[in-house]
N, C-alpha and C. Protein backbone atom coordinates (compact mmCIF):
# COMPACT_ATOMS: atom_id res chain seq x y z
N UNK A 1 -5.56 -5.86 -18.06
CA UNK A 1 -4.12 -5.68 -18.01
C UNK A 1 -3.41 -6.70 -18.88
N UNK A 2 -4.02 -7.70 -19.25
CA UNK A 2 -3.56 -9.22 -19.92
C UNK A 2 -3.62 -8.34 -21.45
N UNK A 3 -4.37 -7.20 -21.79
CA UNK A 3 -3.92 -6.66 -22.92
C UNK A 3 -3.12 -5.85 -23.29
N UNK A 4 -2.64 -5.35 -22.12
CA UNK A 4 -1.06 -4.58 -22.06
C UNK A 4 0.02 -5.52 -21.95
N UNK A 5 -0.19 -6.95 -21.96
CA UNK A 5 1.18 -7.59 -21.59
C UNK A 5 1.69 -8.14 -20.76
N UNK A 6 0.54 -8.11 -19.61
CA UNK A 6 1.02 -8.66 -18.14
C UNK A 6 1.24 -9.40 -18.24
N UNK A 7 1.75 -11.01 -17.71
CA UNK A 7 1.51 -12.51 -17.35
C UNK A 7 0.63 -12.83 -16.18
N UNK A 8 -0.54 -13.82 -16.44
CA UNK A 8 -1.04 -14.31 -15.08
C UNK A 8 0.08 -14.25 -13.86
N UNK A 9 1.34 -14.51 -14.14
CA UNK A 9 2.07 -14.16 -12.74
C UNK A 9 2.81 -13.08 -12.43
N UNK A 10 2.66 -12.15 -13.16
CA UNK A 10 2.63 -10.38 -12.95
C UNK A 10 1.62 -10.08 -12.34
N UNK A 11 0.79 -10.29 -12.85
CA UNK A 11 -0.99 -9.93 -11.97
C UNK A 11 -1.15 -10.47 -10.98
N UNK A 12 -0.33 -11.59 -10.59
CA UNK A 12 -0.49 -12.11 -9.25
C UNK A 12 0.02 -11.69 -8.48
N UNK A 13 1.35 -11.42 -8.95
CA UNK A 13 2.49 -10.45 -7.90
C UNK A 13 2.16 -9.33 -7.55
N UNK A 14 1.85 -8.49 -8.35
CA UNK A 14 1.12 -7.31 -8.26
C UNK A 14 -0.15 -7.02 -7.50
N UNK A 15 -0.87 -8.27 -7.45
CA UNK A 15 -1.72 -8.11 -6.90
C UNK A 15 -1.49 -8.69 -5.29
N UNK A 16 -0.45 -9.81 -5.05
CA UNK A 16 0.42 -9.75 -3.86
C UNK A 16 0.67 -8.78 -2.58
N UNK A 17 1.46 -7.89 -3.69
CA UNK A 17 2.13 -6.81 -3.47
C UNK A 17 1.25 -5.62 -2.75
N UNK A 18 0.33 -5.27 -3.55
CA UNK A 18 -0.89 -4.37 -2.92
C UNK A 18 -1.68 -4.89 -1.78
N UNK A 19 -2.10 -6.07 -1.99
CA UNK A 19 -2.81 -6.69 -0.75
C UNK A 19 -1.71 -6.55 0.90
N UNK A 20 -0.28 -7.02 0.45
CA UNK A 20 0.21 -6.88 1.64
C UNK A 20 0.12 -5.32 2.21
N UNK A 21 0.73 -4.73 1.47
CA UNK A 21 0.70 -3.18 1.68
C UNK A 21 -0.62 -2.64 2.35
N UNK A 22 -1.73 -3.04 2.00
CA UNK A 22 -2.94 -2.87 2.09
C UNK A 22 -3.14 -3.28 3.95
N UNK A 23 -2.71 -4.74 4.16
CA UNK A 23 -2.86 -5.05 5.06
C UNK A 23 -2.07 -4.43 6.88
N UNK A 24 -1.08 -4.63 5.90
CA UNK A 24 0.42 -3.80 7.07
C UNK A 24 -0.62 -2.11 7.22
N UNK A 25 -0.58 -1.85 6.48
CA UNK A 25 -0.90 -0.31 6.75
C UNK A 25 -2.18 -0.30 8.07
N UNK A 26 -3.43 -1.69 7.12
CA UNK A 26 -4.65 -1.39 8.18
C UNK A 26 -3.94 -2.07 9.71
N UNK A 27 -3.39 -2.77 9.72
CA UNK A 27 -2.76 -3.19 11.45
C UNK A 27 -1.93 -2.10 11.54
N UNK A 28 -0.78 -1.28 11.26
CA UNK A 28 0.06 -0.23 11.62
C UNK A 28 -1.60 0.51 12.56
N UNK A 29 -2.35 0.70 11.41
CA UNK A 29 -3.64 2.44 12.03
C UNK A 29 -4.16 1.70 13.35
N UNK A 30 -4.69 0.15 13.22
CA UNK A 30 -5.58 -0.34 14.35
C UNK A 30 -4.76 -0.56 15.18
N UNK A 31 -3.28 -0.66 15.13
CA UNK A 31 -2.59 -0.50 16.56
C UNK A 31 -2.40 1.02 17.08
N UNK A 32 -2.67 2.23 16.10
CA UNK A 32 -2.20 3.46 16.09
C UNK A 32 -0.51 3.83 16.45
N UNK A 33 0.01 3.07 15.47
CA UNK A 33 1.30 3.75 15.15
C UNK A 33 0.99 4.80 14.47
N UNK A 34 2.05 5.38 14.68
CA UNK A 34 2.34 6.72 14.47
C UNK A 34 3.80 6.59 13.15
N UNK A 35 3.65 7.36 12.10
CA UNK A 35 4.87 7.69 10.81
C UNK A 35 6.30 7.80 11.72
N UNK A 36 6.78 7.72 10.75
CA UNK A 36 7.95 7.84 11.43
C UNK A 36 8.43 9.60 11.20
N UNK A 37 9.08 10.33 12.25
CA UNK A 37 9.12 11.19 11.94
C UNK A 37 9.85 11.71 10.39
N UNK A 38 9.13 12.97 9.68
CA UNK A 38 10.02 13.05 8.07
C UNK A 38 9.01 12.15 7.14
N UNK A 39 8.34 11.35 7.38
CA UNK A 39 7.90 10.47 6.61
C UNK A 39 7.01 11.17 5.51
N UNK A 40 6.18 10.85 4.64
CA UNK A 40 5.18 11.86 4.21
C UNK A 40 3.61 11.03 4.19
N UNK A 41 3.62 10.13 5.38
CA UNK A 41 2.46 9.41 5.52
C UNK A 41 1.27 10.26 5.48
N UNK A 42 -0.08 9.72 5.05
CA UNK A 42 -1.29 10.72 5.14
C UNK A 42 -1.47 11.92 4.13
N UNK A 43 -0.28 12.16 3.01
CA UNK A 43 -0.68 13.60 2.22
C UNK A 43 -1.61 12.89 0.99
N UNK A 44 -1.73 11.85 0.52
CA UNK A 44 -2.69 10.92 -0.43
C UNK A 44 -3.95 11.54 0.23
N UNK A 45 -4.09 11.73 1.67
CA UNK A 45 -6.00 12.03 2.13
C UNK A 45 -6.05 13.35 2.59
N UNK A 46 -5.08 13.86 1.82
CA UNK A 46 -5.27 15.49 2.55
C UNK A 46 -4.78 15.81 3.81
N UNK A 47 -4.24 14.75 5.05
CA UNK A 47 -3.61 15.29 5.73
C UNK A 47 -2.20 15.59 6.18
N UNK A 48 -1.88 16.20 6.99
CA UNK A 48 -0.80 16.83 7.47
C UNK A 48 0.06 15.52 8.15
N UNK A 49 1.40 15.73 7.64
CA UNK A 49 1.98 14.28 8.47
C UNK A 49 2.09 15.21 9.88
């Protein structure tokens, strides 16, 4: 990505950014929350919100 232009602190942020997301989502499932209704959670794996 450092050959498209990024900065070491683009790639960090970015890579920040995904990790949190990453994380929130796996505690949201292991507590089993539920989307909020309307949402379009789950169509990325094929399922039905």
């Amino acid at each position: 990505m450092r050959s498209q232009g990024f900065t070491d602190r683009e790639l960090h942020d970015a890579a920040q950014v995904v990790a949190y997301f990453n994380y929130i989502n796996r505690i949201a499932d292991g507590l089993g929350v539920d989307p909020e209704p309307g949402s379009r959670a789950g169509e990325t794996h094929g399922e039905s919100p």
